[in-house]
PDB file of N, CA and C in Angstrom:
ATOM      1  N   UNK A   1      51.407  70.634-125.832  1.00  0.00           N
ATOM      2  CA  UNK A   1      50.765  71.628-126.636  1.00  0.00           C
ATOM      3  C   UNK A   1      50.131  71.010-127.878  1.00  0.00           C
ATOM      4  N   UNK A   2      51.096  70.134-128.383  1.00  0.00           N
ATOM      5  CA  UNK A   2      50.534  69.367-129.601  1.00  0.00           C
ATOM      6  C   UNK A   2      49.243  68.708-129.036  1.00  0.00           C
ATOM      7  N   UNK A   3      49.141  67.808-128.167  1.00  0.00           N
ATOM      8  CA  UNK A   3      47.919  67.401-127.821  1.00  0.00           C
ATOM      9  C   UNK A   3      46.610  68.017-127.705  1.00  0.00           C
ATOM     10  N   UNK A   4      46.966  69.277-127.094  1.00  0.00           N
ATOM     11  CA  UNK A   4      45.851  70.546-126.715  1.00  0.00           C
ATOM     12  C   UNK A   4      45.794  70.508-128.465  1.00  0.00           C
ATOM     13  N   UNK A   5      45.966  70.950-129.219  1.00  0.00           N
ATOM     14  CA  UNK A   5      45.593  71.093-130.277  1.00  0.00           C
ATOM     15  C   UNK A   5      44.914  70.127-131.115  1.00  0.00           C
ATOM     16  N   UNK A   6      45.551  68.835-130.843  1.00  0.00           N
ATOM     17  CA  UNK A   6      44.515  67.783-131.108  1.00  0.00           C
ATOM     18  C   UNK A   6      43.013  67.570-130.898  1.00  0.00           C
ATOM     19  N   UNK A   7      43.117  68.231-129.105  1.00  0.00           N
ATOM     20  CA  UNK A   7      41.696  67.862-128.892  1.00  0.00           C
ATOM     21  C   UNK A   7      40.861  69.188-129.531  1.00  0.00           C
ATOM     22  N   UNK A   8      41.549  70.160-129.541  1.00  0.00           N
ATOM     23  CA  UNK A   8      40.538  71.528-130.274  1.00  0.00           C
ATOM     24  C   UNK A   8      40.495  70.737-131.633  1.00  0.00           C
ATOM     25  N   UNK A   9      41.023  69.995-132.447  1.00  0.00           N
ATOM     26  CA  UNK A   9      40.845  69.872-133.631  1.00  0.00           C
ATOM     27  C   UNK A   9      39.677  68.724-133.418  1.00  0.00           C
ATOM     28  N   UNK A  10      39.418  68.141-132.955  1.00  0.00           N
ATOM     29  CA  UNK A  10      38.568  66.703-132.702  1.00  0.00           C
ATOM     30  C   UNK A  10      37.295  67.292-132.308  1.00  0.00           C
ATOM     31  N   UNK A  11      37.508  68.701-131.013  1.00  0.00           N
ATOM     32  CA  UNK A  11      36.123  69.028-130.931  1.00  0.00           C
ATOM     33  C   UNK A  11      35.591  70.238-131.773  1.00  0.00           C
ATOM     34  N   UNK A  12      36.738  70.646-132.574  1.00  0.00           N
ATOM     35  CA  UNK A  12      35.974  71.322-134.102  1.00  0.00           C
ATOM     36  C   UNK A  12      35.431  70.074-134.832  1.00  0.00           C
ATOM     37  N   UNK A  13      35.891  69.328-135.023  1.00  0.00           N
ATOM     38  CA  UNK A  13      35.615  68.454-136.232  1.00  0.00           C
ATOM     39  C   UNK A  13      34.288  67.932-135.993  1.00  0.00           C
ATOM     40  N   UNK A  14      33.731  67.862-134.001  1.00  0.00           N
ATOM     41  CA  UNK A  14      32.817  67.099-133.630  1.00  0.00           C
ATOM     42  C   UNK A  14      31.751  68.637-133.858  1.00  0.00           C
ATOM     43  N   UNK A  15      31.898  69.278-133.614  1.00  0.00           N
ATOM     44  CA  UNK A  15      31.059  70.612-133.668  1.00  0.00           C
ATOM     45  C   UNK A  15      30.887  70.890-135.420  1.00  0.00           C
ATOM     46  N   UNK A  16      31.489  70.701-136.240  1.00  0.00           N
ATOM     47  CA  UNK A  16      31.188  70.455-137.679  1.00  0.00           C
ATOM     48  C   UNK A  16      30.111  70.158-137.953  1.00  0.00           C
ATOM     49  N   UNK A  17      30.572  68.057-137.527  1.00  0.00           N
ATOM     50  CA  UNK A  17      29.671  67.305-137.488  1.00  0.00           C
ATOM     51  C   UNK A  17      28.565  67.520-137.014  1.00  0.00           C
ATOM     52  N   UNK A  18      28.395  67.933-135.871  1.00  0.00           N
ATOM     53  CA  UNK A  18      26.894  68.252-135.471  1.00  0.00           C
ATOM     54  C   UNK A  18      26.285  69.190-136.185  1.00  0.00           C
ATOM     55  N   UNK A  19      27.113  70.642-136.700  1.00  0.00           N
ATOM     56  CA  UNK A  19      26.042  71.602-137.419  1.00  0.00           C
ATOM     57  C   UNK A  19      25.515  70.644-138.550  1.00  0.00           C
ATOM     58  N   UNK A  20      26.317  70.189-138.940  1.00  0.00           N
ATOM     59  CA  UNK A  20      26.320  69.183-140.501  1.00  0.00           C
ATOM     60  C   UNK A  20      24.951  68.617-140.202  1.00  0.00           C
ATOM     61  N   UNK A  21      25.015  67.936-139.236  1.00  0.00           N
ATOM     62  CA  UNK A  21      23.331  66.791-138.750  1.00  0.00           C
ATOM     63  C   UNK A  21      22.884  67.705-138.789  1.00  0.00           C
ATOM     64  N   UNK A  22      22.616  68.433-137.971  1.00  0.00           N
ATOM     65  CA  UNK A  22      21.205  69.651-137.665  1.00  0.00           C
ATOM     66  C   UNK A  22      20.812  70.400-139.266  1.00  0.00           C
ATOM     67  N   UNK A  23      21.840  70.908-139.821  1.00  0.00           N
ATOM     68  CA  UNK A  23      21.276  71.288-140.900  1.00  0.00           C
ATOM     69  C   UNK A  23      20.973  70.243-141.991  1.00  0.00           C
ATOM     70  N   UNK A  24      20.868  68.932-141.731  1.00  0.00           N
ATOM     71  CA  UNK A  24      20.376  68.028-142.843  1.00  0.00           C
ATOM     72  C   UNK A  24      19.279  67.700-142.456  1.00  0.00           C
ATOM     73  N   UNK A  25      18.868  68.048-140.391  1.00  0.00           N
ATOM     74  CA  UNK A  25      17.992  67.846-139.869  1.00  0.00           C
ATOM     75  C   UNK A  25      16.357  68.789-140.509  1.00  0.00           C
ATOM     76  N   UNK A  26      17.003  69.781-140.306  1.00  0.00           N
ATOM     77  CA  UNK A  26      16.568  70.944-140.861  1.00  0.00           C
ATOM     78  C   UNK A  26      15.779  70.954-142.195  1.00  0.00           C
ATOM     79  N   UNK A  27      16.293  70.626-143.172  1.00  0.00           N
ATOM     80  CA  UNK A  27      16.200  70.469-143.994  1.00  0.00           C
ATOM     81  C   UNK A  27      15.042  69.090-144.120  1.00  0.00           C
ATOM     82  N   UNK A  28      15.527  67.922-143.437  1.00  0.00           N
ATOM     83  CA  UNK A  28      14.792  67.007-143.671  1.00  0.00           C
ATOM     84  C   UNK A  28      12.665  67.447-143.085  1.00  0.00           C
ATOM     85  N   UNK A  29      13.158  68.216-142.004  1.00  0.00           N
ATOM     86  CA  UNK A  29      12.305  68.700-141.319  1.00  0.00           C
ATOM     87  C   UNK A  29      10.931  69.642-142.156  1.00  0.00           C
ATOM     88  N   UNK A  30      11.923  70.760-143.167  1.00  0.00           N
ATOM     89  CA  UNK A  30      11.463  71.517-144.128  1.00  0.00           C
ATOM     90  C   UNK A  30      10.573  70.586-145.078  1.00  0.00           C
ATOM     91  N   UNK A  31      11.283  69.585-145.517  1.00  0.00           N
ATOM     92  CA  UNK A  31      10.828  68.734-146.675  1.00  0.00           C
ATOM     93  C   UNK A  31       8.879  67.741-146.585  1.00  0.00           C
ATOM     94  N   UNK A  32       9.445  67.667-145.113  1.00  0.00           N
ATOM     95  CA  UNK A  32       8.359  66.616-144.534  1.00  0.00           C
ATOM     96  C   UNK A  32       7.381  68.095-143.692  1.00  0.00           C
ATOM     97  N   UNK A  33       7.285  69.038-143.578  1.00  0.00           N
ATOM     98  CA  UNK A  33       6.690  69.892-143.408  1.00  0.00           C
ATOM     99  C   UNK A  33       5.936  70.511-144.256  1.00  0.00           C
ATOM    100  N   UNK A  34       6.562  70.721-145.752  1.00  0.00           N
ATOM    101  CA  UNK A  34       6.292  71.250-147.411  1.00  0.00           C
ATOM    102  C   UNK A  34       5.272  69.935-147.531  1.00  0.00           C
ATOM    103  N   UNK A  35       5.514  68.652-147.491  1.00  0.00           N
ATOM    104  CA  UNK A  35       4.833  67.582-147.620  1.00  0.00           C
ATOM    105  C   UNK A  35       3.720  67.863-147.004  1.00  0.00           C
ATOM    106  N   UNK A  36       3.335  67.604-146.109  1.00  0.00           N
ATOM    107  CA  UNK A  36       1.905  67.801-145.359  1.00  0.00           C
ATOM    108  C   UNK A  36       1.350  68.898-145.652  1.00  0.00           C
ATOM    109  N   UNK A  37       1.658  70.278-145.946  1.00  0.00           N
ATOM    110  CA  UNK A  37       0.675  71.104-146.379  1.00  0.00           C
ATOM    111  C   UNK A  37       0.523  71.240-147.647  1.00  0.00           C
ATOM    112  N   UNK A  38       1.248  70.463-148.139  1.00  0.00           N
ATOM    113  CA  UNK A  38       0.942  70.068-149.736  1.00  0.00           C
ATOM    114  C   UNK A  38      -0.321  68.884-149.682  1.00  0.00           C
ATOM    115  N   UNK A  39       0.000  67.855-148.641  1.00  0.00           N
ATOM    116  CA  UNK A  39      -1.409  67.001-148.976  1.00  0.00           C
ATOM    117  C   UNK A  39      -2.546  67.560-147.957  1.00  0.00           C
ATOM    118  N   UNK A  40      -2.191  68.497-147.268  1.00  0.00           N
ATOM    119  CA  UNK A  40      -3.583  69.075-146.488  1.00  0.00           C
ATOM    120  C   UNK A  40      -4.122  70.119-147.610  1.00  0.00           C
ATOM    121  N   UNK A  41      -3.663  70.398-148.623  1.00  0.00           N
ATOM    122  CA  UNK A  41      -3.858  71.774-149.450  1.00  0.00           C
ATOM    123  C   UNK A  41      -4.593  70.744-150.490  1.00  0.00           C
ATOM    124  N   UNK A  42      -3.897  69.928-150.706  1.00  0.00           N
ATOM    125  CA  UNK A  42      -5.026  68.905-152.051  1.00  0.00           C
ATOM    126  C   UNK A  42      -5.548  68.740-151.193  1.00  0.00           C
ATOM    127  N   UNK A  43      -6.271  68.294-150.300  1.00  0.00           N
ATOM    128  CA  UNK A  43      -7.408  67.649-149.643  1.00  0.00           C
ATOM    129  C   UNK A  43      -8.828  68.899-149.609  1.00  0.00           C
ATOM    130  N   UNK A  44      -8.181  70.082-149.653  1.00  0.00           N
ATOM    131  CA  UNK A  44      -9.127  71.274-149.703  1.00  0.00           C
ATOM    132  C   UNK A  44      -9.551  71.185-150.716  1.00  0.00           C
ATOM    133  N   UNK A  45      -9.053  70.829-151.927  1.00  0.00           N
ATOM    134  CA  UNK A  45      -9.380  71.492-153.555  1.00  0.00           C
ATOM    135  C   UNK A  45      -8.984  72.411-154.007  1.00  0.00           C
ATOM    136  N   UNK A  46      -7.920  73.040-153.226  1.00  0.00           N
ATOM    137  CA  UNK A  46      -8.171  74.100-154.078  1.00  0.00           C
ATOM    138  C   UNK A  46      -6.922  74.558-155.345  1.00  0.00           C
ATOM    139  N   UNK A  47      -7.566  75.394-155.444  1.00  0.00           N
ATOM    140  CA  UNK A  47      -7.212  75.187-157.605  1.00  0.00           C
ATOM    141  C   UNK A  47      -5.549  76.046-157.675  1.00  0.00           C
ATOM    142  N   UNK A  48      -4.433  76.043-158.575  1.00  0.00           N
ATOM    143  CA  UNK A  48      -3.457  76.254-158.457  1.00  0.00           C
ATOM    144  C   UNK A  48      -3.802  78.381-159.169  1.00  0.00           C
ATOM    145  N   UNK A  49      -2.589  78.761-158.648  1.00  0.00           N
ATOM    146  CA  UNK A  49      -3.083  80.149-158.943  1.00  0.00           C
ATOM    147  C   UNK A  49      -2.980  80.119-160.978  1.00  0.00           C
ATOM    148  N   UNK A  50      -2.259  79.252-161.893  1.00  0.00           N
ATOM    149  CA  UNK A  50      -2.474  79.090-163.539  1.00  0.00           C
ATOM    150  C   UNK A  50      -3.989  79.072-164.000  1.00  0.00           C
ATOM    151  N   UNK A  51      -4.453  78.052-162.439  1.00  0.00           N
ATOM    152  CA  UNK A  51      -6.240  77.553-163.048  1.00  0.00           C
ATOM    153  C   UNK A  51      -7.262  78.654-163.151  1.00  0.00           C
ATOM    154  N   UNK A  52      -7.172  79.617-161.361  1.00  0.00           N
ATOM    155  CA  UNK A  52      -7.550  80.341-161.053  1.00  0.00           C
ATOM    156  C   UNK A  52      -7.422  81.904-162.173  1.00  0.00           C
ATOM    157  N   UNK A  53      -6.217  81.625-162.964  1.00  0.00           N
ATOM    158  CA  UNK A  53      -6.153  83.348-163.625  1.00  0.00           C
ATOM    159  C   UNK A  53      -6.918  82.574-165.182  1.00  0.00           C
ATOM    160  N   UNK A  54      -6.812  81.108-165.239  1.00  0.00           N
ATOM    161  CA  UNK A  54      -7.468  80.715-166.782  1.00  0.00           C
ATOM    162  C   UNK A  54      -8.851  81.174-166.597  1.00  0.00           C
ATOM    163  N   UNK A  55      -9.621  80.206-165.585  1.00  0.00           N
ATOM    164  CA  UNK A  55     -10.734  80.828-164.969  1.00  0.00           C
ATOM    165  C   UNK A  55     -11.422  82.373-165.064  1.00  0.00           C
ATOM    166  N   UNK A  56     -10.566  83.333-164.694  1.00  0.00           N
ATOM    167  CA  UNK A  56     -10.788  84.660-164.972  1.00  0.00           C
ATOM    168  C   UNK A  56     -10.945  85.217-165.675  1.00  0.00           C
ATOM    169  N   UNK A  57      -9.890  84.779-166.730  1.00  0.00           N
ATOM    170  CA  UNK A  57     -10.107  85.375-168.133  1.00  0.00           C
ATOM    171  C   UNK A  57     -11.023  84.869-168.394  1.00  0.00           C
ATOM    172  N   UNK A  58     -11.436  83.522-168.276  1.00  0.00           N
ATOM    173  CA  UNK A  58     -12.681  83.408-169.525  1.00  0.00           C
ATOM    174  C   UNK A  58     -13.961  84.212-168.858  1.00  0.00           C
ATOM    175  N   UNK A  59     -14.124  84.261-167.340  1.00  0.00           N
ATOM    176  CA  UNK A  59     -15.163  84.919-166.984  1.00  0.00           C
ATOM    177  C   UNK A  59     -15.093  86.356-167.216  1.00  0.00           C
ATOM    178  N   UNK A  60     -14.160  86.521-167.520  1.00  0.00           N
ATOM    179  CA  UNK A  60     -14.288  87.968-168.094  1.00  0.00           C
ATOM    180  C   UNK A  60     -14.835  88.242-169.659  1.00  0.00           C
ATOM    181  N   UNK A  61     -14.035  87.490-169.917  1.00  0.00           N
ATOM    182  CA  UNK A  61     -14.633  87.406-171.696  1.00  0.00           C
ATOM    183  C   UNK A  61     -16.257  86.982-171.631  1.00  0.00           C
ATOM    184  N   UNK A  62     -16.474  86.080-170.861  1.00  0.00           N
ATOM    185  CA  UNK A  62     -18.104  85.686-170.898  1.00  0.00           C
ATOM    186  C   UNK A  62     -18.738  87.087-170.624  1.00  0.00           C
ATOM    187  N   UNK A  63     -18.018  87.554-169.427  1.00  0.00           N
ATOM    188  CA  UNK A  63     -18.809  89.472-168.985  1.00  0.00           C
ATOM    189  C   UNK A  63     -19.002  90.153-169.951  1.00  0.00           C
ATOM    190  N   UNK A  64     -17.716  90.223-171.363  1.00  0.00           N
ATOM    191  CA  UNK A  64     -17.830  90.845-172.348  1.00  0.00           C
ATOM    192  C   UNK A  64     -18.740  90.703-173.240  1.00  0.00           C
ATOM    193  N   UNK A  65     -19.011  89.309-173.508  1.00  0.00           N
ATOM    194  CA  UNK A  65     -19.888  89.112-174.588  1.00  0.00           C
ATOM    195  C   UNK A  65     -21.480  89.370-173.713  1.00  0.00           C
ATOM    196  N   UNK A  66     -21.234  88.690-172.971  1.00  0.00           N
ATOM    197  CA  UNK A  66     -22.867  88.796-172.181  1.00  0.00           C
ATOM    198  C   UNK A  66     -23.477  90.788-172.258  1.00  0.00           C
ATOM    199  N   UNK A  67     -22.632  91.234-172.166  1.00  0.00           N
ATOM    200  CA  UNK A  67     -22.927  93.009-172.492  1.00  0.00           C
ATOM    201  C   UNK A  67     -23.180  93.670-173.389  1.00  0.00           C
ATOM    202  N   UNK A  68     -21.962  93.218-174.370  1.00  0.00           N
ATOM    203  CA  UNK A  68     -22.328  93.098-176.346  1.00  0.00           C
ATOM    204  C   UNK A  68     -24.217  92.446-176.046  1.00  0.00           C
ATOM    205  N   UNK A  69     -24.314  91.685-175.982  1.00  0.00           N
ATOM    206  CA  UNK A  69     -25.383  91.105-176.583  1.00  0.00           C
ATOM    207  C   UNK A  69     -26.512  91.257-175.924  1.00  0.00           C
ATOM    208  N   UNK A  70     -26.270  92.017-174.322  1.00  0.00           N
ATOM    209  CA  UNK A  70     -27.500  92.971-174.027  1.00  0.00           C
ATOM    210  C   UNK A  70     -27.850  93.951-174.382  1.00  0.00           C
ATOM    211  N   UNK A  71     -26.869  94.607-175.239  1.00  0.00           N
ATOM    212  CA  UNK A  71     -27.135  95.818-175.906  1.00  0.00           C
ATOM    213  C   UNK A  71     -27.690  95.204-177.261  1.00  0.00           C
ATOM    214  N   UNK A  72     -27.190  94.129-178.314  1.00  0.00           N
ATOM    215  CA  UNK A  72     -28.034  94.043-179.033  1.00  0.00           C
ATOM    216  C   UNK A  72     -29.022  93.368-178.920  1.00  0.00           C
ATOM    217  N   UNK A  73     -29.527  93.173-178.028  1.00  0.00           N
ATOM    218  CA  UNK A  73     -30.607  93.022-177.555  1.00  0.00           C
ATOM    219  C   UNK A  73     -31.899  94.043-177.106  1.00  0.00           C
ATOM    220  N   UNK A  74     -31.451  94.883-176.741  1.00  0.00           N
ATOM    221  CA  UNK A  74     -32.013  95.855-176.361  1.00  0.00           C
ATOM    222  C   UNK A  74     -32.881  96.925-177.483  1.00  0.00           C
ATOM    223  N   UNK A  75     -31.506  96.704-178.695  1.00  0.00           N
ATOM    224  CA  UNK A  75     -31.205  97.608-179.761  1.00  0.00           C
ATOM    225  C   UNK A  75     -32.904  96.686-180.804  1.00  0.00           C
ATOM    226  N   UNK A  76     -32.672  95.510-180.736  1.00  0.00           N
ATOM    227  CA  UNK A  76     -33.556  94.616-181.901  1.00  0.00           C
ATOM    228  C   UNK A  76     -34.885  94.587-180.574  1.00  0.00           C
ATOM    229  N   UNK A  77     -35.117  94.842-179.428  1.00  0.00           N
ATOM    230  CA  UNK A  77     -36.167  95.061-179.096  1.00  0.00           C
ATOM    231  C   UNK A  77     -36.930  96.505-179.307  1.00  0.00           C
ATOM    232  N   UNK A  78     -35.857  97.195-179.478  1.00  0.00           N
ATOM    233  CA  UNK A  78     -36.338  98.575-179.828  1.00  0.00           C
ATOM    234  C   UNK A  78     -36.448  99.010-181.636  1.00  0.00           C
ATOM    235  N   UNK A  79     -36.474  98.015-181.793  1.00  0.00           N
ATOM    236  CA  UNK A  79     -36.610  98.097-183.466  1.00  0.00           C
ATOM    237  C   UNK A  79     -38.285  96.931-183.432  1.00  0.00           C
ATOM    238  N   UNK A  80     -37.920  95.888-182.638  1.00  0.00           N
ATOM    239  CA  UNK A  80     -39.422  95.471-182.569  1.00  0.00           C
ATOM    240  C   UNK A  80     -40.679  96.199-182.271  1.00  0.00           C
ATOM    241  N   UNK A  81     -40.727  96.985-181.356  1.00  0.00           N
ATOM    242  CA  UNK A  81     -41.532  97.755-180.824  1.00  0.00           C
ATOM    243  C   UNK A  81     -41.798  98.714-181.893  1.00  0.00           C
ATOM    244  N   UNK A  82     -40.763  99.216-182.260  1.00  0.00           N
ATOM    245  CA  UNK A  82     -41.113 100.524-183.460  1.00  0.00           C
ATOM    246  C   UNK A  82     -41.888  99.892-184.826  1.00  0.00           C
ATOM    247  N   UNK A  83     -41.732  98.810-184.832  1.00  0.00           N
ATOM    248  CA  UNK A  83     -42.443  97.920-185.825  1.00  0.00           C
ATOM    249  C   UNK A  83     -44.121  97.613-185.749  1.00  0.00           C
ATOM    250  N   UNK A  84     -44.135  97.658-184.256  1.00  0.00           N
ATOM    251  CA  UNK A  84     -45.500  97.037-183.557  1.00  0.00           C
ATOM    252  C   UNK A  84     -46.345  97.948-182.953  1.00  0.00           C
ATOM    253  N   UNK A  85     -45.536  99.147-183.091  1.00  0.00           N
ATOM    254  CA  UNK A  85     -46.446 100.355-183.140  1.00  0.00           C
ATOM    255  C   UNK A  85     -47.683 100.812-183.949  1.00  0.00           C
ATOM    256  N   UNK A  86     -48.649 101.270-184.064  1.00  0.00           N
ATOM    257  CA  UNK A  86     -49.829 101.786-184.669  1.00  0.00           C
ATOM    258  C   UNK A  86     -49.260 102.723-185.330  1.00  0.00           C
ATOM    259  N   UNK A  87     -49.343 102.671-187.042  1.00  0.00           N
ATOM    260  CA  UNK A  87     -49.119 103.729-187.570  1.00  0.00           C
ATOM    261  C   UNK A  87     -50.300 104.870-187.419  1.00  0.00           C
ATOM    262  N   UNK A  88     -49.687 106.003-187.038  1.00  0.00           N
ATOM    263  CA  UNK A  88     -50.671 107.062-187.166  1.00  0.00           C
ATOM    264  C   UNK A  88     -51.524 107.721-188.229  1.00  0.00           C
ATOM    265  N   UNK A  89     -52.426 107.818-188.268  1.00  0.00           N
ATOM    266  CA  UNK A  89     -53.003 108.084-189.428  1.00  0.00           C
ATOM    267  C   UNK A  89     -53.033 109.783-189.473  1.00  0.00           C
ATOM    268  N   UNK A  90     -52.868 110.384-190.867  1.00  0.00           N
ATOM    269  CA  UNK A  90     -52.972 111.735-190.875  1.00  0.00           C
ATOM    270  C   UNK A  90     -54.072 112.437-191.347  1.00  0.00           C
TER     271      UNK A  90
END
């Protein structure tokens, strides 16, 4: 009986061992997987999502000002014109 128990203990210990490999396998597998689409992802260019929201904001702020300053624009062309008008005579 003692023996029988030996070998269940030897082929737990061997069944351990193996999950033990597989999940370091696993893992090693994950690592070197994360790797390659990390250097297939730099090889695209493309920009990290920090760059992409810096990016935004400023194109937004550029949208802002570019609007401000079509309106005063608009505003000092319409003050030109009223300038360059023919005064009417009465």
């Amino acid at each position: 009986m003692q023996t029988s128990n030996s070998i269940l203990n030897d082929m737990a210990k061997v069944a351990s061992g193996a999950v033990s490999a597989v999940t370091g396998l696993k893992g090693d597998a994950e690592n070197m997987l994360r790797r390659q689409v990390e250097c297939v992802l730099a090889d695209l260019e493309l920009v990290t999502r920090d760059e992409f929201d810096a990016v935004k904001a400023l194109a937004a702020n550029a949208r802002a000002e570019q609007e401000k300053l079509e309106v005063r624009v608009k505003k000092l062309e319409a003050q030109l014109k009223a300038k360059k008008a023919p005064a009417k005579k009465a």
